[in-house]
Protein backbone atom coordinates (compact mmCIF):
# COMPACT_ATOMS: atom_id res chain seq x y z
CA UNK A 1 9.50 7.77 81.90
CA UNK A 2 11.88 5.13 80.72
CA UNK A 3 16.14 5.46 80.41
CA UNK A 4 15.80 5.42 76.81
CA UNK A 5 12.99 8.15 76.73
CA UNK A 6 15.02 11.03 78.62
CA UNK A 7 17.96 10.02 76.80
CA UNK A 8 16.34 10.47 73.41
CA UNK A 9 14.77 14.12 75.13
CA UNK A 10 18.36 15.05 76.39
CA UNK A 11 19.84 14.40 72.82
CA UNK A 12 16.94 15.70 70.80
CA UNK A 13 17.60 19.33 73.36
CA UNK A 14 21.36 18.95 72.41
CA UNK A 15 21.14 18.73 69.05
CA UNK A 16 18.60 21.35 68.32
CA UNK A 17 20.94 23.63 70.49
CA UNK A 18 23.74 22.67 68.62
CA UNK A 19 22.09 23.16 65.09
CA UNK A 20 20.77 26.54 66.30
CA UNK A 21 24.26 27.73 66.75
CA UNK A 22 25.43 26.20 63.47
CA UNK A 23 23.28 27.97 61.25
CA UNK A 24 23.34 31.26 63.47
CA UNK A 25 27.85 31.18 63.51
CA UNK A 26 28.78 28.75 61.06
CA UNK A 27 25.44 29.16 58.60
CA UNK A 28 25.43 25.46 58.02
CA UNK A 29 24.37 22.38 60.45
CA UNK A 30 23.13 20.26 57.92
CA UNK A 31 25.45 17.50 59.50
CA UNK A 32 26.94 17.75 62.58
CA UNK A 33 23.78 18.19 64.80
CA UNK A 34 23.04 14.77 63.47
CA UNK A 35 26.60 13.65 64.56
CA UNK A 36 26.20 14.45 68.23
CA UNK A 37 22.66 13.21 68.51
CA UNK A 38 23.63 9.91 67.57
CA UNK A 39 26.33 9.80 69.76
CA UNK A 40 23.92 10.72 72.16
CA UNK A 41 20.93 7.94 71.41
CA UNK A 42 22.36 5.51 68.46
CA UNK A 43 18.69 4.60 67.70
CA UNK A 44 17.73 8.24 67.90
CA UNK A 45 15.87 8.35 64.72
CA UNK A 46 13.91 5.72 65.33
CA UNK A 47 12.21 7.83 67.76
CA UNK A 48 12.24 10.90 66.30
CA UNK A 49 10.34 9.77 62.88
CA UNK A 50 7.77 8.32 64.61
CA UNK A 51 4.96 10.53 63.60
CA UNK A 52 5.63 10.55 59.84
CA UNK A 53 4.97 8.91 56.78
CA UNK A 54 8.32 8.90 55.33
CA UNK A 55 8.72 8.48 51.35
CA UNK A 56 12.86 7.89 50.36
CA UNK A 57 14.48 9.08 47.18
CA UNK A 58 17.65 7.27 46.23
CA UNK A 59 19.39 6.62 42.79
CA UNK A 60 22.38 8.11 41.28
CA UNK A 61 21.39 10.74 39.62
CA UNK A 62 17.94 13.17 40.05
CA UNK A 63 17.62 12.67 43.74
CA UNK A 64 17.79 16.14 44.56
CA UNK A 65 15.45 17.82 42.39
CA UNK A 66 13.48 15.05 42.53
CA UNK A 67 13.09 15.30 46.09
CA UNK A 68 12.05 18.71 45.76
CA UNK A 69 9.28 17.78 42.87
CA UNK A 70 7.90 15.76 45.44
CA UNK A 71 8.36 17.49 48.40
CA UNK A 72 6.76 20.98 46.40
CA UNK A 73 3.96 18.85 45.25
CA UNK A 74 3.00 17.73 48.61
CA UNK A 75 3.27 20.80 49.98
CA UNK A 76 0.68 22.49 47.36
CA UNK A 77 -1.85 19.73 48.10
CA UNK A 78 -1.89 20.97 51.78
CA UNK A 79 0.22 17.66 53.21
CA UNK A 80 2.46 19.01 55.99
CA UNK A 81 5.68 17.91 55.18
CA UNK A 82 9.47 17.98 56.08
CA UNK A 83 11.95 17.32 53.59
CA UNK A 84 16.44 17.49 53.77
CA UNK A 85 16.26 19.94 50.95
CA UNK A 86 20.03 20.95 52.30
CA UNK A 87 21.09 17.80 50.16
CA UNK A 88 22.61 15.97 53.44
CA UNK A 89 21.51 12.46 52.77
CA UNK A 90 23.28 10.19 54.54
CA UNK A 91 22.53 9.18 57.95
CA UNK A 92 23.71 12.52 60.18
CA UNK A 93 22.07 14.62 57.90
CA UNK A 94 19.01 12.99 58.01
CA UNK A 95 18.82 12.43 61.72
CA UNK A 96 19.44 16.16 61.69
CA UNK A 97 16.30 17.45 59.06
CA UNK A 98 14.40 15.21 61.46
CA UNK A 99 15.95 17.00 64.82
CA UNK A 100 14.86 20.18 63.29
CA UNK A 101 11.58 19.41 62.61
CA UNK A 102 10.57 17.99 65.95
CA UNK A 103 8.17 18.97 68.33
CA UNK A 104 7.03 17.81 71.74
CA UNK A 105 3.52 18.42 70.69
CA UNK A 106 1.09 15.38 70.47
CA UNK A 107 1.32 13.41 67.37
CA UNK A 108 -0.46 14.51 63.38
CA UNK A 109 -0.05 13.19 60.80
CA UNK A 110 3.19 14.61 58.66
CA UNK A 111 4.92 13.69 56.08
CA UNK A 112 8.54 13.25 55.45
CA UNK A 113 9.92 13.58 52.02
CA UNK A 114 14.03 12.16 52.00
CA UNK A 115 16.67 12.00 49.76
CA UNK A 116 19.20 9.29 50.86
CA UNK A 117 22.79 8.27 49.84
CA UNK A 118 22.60 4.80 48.19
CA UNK A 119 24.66 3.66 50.23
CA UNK A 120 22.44 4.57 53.43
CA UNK A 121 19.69 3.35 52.26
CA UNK A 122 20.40 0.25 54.78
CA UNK A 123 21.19 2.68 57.52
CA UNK A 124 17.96 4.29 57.78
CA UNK A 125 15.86 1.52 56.91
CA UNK A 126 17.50 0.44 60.25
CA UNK A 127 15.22 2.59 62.54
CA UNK A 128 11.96 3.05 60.03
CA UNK A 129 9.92 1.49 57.65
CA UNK A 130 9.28 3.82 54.76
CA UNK A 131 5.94 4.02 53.40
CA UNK A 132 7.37 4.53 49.61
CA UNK A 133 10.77 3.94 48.73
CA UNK A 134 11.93 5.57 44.92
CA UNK A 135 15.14 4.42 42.50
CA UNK A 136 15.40 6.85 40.17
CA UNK A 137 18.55 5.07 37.96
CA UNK A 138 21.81 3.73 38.01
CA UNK A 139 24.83 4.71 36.74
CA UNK A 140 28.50 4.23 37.31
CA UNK A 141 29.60 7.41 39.64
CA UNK A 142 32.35 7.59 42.07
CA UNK A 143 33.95 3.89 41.61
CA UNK A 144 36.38 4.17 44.71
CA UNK A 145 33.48 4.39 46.87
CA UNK A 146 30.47 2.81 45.18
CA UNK A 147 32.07 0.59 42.70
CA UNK A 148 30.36 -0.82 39.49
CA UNK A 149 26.25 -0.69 38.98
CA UNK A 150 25.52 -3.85 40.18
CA UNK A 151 27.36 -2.65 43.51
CA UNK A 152 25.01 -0.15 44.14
CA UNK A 153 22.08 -2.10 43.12
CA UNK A 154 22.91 -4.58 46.00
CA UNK A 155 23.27 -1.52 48.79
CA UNK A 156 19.89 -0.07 48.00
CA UNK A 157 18.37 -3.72 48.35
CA UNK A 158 20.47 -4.49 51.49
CA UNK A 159 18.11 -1.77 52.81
CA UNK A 160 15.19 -2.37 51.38
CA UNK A 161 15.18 -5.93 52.21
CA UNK A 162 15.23 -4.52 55.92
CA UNK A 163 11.32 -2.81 55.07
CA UNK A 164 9.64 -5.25 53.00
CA UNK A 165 5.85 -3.36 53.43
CA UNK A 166 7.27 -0.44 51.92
CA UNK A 167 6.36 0.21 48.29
CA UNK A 168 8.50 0.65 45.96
CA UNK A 169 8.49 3.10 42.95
CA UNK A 170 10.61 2.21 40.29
CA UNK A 171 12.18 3.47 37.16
CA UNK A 172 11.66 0.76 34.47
CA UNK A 173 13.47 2.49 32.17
CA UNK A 174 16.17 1.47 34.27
CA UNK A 175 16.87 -2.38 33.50
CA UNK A 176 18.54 -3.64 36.33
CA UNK A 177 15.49 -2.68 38.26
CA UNK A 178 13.30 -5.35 36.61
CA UNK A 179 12.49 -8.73 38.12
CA UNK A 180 14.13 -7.90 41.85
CA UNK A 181 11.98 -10.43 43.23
CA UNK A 182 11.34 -8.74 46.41
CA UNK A 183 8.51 -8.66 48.40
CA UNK A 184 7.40 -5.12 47.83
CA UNK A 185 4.78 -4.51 45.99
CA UNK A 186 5.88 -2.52 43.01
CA UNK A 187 5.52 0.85 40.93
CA UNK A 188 6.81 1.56 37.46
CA UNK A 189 7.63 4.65 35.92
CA UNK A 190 9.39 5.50 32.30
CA UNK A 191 8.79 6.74 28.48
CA UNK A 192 6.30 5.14 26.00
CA UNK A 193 7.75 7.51 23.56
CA UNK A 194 10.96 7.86 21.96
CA UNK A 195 12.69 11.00 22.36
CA UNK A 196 14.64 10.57 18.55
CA UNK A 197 15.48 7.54 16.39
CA UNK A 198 17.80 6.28 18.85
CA UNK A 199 17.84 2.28 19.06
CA UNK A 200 21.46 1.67 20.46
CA UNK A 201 22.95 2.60 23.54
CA UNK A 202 26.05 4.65 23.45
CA UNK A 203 29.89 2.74 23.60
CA UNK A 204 30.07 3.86 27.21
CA UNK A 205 26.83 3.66 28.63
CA UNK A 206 26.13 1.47 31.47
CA UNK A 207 24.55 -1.66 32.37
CA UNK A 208 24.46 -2.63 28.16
CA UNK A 209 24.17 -6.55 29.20
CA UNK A 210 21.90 -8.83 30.40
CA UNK A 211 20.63 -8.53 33.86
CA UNK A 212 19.88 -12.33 33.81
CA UNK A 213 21.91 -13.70 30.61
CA UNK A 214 24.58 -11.35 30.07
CA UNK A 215 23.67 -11.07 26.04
CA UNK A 216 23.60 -7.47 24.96
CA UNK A 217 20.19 -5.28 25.27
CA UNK A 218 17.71 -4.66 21.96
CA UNK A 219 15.86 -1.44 22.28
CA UNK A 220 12.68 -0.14 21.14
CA UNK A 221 14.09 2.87 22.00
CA UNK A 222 16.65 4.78 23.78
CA UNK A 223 16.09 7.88 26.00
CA UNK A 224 19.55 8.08 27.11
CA UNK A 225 23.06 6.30 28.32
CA UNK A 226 21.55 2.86 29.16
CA UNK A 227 17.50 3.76 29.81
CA UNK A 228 15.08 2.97 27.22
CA UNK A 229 12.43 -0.04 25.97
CA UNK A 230 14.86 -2.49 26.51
CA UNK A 231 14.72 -6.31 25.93
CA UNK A 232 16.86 -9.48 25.34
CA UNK A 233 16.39 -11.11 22.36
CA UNK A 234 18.55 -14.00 23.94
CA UNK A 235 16.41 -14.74 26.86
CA UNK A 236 12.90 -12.79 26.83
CA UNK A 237 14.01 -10.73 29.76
CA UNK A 238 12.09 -7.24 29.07
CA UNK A 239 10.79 -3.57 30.45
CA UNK A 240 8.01 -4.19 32.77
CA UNK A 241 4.81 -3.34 32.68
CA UNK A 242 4.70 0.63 33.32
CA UNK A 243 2.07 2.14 35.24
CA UNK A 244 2.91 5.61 35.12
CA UNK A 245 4.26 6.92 31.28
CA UNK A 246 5.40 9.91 29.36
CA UNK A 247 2.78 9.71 26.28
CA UNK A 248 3.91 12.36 23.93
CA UNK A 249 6.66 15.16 23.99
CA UNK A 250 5.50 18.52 23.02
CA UNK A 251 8.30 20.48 23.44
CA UNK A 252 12.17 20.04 25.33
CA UNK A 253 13.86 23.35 25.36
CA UNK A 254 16.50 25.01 27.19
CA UNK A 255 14.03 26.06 30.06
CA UNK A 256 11.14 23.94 29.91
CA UNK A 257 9.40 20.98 28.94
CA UNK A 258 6.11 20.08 27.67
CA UNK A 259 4.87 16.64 27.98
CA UNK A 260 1.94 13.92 28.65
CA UNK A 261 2.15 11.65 31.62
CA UNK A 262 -0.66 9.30 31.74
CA UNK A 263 -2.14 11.33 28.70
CA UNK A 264 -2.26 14.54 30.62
CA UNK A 265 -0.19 17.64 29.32
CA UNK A 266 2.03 18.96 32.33
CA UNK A 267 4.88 21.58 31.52
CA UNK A 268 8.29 21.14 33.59
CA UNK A 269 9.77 23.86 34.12
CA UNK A 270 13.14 22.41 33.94
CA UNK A 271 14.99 21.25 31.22
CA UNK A 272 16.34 18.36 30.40
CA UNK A 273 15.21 14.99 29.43
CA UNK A 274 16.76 13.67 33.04
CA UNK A 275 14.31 15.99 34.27
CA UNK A 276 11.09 14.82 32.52
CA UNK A 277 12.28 11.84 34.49
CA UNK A 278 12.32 13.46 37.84
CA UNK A 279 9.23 15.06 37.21
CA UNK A 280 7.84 11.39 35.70
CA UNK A 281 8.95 10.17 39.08
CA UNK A 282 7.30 12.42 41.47
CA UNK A 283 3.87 12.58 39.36
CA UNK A 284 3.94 8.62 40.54
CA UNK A 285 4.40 9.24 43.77
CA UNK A 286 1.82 11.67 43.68
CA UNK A 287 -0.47 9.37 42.37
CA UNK A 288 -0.11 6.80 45.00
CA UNK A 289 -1.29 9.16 47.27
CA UNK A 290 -4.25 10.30 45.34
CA UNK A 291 -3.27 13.87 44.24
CA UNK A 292 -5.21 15.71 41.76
CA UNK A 293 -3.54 16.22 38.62
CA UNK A 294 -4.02 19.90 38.84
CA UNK A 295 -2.10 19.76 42.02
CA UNK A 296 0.38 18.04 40.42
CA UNK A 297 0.03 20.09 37.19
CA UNK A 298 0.69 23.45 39.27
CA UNK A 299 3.89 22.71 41.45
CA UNK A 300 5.83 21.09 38.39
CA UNK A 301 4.86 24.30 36.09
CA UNK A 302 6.38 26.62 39.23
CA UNK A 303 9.32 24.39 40.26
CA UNK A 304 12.32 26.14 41.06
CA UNK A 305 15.75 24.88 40.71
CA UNK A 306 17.70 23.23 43.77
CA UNK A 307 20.81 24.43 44.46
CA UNK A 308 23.33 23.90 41.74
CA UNK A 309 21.22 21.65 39.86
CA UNK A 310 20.13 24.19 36.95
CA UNK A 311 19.77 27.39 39.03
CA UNK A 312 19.99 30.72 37.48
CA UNK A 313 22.17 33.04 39.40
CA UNK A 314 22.34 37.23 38.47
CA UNK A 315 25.47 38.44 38.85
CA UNK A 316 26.13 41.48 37.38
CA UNK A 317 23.64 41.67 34.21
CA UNK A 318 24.66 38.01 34.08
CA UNK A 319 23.01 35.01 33.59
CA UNK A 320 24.70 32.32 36.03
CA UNK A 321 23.42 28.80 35.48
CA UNK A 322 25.07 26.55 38.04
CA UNK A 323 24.78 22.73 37.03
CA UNK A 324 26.07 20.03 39.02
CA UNK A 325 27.90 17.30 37.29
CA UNK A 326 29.09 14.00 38.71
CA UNK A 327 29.40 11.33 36.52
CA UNK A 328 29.39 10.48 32.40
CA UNK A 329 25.42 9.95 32.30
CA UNK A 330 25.12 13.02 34.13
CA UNK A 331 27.07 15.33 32.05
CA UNK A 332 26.54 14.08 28.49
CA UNK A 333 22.51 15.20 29.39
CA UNK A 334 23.99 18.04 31.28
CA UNK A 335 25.75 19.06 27.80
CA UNK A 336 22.61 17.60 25.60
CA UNK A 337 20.75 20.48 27.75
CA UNK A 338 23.41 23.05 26.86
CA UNK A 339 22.96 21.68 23.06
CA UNK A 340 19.27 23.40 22.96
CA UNK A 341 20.57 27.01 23.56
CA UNK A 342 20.52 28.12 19.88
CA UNK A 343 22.48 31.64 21.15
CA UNK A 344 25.60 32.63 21.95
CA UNK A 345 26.60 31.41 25.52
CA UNK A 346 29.75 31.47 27.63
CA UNK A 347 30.45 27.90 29.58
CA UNK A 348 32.72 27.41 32.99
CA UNK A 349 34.16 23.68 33.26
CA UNK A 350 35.22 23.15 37.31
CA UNK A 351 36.73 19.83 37.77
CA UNK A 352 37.57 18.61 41.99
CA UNK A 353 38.83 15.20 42.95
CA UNK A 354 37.50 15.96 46.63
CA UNK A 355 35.97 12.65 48.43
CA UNK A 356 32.66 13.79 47.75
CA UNK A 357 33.57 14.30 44.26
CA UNK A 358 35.32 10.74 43.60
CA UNK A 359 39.06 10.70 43.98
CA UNK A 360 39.55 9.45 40.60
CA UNK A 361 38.67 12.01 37.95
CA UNK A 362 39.10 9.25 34.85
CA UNK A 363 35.44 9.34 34.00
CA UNK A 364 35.67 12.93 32.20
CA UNK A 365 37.11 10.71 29.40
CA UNK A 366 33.66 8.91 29.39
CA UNK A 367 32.09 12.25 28.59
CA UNK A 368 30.85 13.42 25.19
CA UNK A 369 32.59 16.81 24.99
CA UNK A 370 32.85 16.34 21.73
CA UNK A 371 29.22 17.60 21.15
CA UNK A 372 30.37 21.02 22.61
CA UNK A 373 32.82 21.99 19.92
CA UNK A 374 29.39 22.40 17.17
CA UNK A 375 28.13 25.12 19.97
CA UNK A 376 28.17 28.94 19.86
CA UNK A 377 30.01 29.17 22.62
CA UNK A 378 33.14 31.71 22.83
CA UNK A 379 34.71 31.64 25.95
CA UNK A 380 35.62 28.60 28.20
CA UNK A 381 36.38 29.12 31.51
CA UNK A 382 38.19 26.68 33.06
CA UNK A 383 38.56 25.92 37.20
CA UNK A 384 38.72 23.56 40.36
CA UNK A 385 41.56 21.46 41.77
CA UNK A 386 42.05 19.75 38.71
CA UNK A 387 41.87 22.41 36.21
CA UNK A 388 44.54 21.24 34.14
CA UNK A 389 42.79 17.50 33.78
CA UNK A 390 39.30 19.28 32.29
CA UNK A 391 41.64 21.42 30.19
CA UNK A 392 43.54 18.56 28.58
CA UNK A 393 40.06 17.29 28.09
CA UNK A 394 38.53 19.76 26.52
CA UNK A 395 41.25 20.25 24.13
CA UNK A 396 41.09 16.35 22.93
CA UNK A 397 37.57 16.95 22.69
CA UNK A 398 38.63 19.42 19.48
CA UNK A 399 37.16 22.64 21.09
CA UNK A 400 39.54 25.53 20.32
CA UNK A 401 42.54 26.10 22.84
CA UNK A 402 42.63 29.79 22.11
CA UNK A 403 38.83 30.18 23.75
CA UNK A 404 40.52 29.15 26.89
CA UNK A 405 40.27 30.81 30.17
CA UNK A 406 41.94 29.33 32.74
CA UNK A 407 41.59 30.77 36.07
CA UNK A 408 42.06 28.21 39.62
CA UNK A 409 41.26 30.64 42.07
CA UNK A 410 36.96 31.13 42.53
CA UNK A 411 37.71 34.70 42.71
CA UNK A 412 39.81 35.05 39.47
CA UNK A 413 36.97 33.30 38.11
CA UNK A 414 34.20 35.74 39.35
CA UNK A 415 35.99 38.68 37.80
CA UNK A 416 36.46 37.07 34.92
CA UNK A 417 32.65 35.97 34.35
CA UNK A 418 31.53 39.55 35.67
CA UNK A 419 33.62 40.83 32.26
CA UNK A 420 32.43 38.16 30.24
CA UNK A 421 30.44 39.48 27.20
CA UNK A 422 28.41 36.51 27.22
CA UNK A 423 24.78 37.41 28.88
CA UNK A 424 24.33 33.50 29.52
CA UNK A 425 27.07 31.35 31.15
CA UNK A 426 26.50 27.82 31.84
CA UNK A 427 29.01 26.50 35.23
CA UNK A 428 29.18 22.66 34.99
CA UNK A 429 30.57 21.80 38.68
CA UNK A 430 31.47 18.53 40.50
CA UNK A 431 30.19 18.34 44.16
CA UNK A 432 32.31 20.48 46.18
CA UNK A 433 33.44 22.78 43.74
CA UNK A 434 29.79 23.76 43.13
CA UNK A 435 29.66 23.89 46.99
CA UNK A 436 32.74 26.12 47.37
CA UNK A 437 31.77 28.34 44.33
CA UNK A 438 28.39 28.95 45.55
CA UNK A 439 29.60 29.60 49.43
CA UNK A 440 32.31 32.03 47.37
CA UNK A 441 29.29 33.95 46.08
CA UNK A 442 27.29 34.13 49.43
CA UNK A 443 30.24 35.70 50.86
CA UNK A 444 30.05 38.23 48.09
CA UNK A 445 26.20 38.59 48.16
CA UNK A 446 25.48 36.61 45.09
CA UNK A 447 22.80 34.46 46.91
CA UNK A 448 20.67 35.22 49.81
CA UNK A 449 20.40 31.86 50.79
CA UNK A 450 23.35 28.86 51.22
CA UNK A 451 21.29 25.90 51.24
């Protein structure tokens, strides 16, 4: 047995010793296991994905749930398959959902469903070749760490570049996913139907110029923020060819959605038009691997939410839908969802500046909470470290002061939402105050289940 081979075995023992103990004292791990292994054995997951097919989600927005889609789909075709449905996606948290999973035992075939950071895309494409790598969009989120589109357009590639027999699965909705020129062959996904009479993209969407002449996009249609039927009447640059397509809308509610991809009627059952997306996205992958639409068909109609990305907590009589938030795009359809409740709902606004968050909270002023103030909603609650930021906000926004409830501490907040006489209350959360809220009702009993 080679140096590198008991080194690898010593780390991969560590680490699962050190994750056991994590989720047993700590109930959590998602991370640091991955830390000490690769400490351990750098190139540790290199080894320790050998005997999967690995499929990578990345994008700014979706990667979760769609990652789940995929991952539940999969599952219901019989596929044995891993997945980080924890939500750690970069590096140590991957290294760690593959620690987990390991096994001495000889090698099968398996299949390893991953969301990854943008950013790591380059990091993991280090140690394995992917045998489908996804974009679901791009949008401006966290500019002190990602910076402008384009930015994070050139980190996926970096790592992409690095596995050029993966293929790739694209939205082409999304327009600066068009002509990469990359040696991948090449998936597209998106809408051959518009969703209203929406031809213009909205004052602060993203990525409203030229990929390849900087003149401003024409649109067939638009589904939302930048994605659409685009093209440049300027230059010729266009949408690509899709092979995958939402047909015909049925029906988008404020649970479900009923749809035809491909001219076959699936129902979601999640709302959103960012979610007929997800679900677009994961029927592709699907079909690259030969899955039955009925297969397909079945796990999107009994898809449950991830955590904090449209789950329905019961607290108290309550309703409790938890929905993270991170960036404009993602909280004007966030709030377009909230727009097809046509009864009385309560609706909790919880604002950090945490790293994971973005430092710089700016991009609330991007956000259309103007649409809110037209809602039936009575009672605002109002949280997170920068409470008084949202508040200021909302206020511009013209919704009424005296509706206000502004309560900092997650407790204080509880108590107040336990009294609320609203049956339904919407929680729009940034990153970690969606994280500390929902470990705040674990402790309490809320959930049976962290991540």
């Amino acid at each position: 047995m080679s140096k590198i081979n008991i080194r690898t075995i010593f780390s991969i023992i560590v680490s699962k010793t050190v994750l056991r103990i994590s989720q047993k004292f700590l109930k959590g791990g998602s991370n640091f296991p991955g830390r000490v292994a690769l400490k351990l054995s750098p190139s540790i997951l290199k080894d320790i994905s050998k005997k999967y097919k690995v499929i990578l989600i990345t994008g700014t927005n979706g990667k979760t749930t769609t990652t789940s889609m995929i991952y539940n789909i999969f599952k219901e075709n019989g596929f044995n398959t891993i997945t980080n449905s924890t939500g750690a996606n970069m590096l140590p948290g991957i290294v760690s959902c593959f620690i987990e999973n390991y096994s001495f035992n000889k090698k099968e075939i398996k299949y390893a469903v991953i969301e990854v950071d943008e950013a790591n895309v380059k990091f993991i494409t280090e140690y394995l070749y992917p045998e489908v790598i996804t974009i679901t969009n791009l949008f401006r989120d966290q500019l002190d760490r990602y910076g402008e589109v384009y930015t994070t357009l050139n980190k996926i590639l970096e790592g992409i570049n690095k596995s050029p027999s993966s293929k790739l699965v694209l939205n082409g909705d999304e327009s600066l996913l068009g002509n990469l020129e990359l040696k991948n062959q090449s998936f597209y996904y998106g809408f051959e139907t518009p969703i209203n009479d929406s031809k213009e993209v909205e004052i602060n969407a993203d990525a409203k110029f030229c990929k390849c002449c900087k003149a401003p996009y024409d649109y067939e249609f638009v589904t939302y923020n930048h994605l659409g039927n685009f093209y440049c009447s300027n230059c010729g640059y266009k949408r690509p060819l899709l092979n995958f397509s939402v047909n015909s809308i049925k029906d988008i509610n404020a649970e479900f959605s009923e749809v035809k991809i491909n001219h076959r009627e699936f129902l979601i059952n999640q709302p959103g038009v960012y979610n007929i997306y997800n679900a677009l996205c994961a029927y592709s992958i699907a079909k690259i691997y030969n899955i039955d639409d009925k297969i397909i068909y079945s796990a999107l109609e009994n898809q449950k939410s991830s955590f904090g990305r449209q789950e329905t907590i019961h607290i108290d009589g309550k309703e409790v839908k938890i929905v993270l938030v991170k960036n404009p795009a993602g909280y004007n359809q966030a709030i377009d969802t909230l727009c097809l409740n046509d009864k009385k709902i309560g609706a909790a606004f919880m604002l950090n500046d945490n790293y994971a968050d973005g430092r710089d909270v700016s991009w609330i002023w991007d956000v259309n909470f103007e649409k809110i103030k037209n809602l039936n909603i009575d009672q605002i609650f109002i949280s997170g470290l920068r409470t008084y930021d949202m508040a200021v906000r909302l206020k511009i926004a013209g919704l009424e002061e005296s509706k206000f409830i502004i309560k900092e501490d997650f407790d204080d907040l509880l108590d107040s939402i336990k009294s609320s006489s609203n049956q339904t209350i919407y929680i729009l959360a940034t990153y970690t105050a969606m994280i500390n809220f929902r470990k705040s009702l674990y402790s309490k009993g809320y959930i049976q289940k962290l991540w």
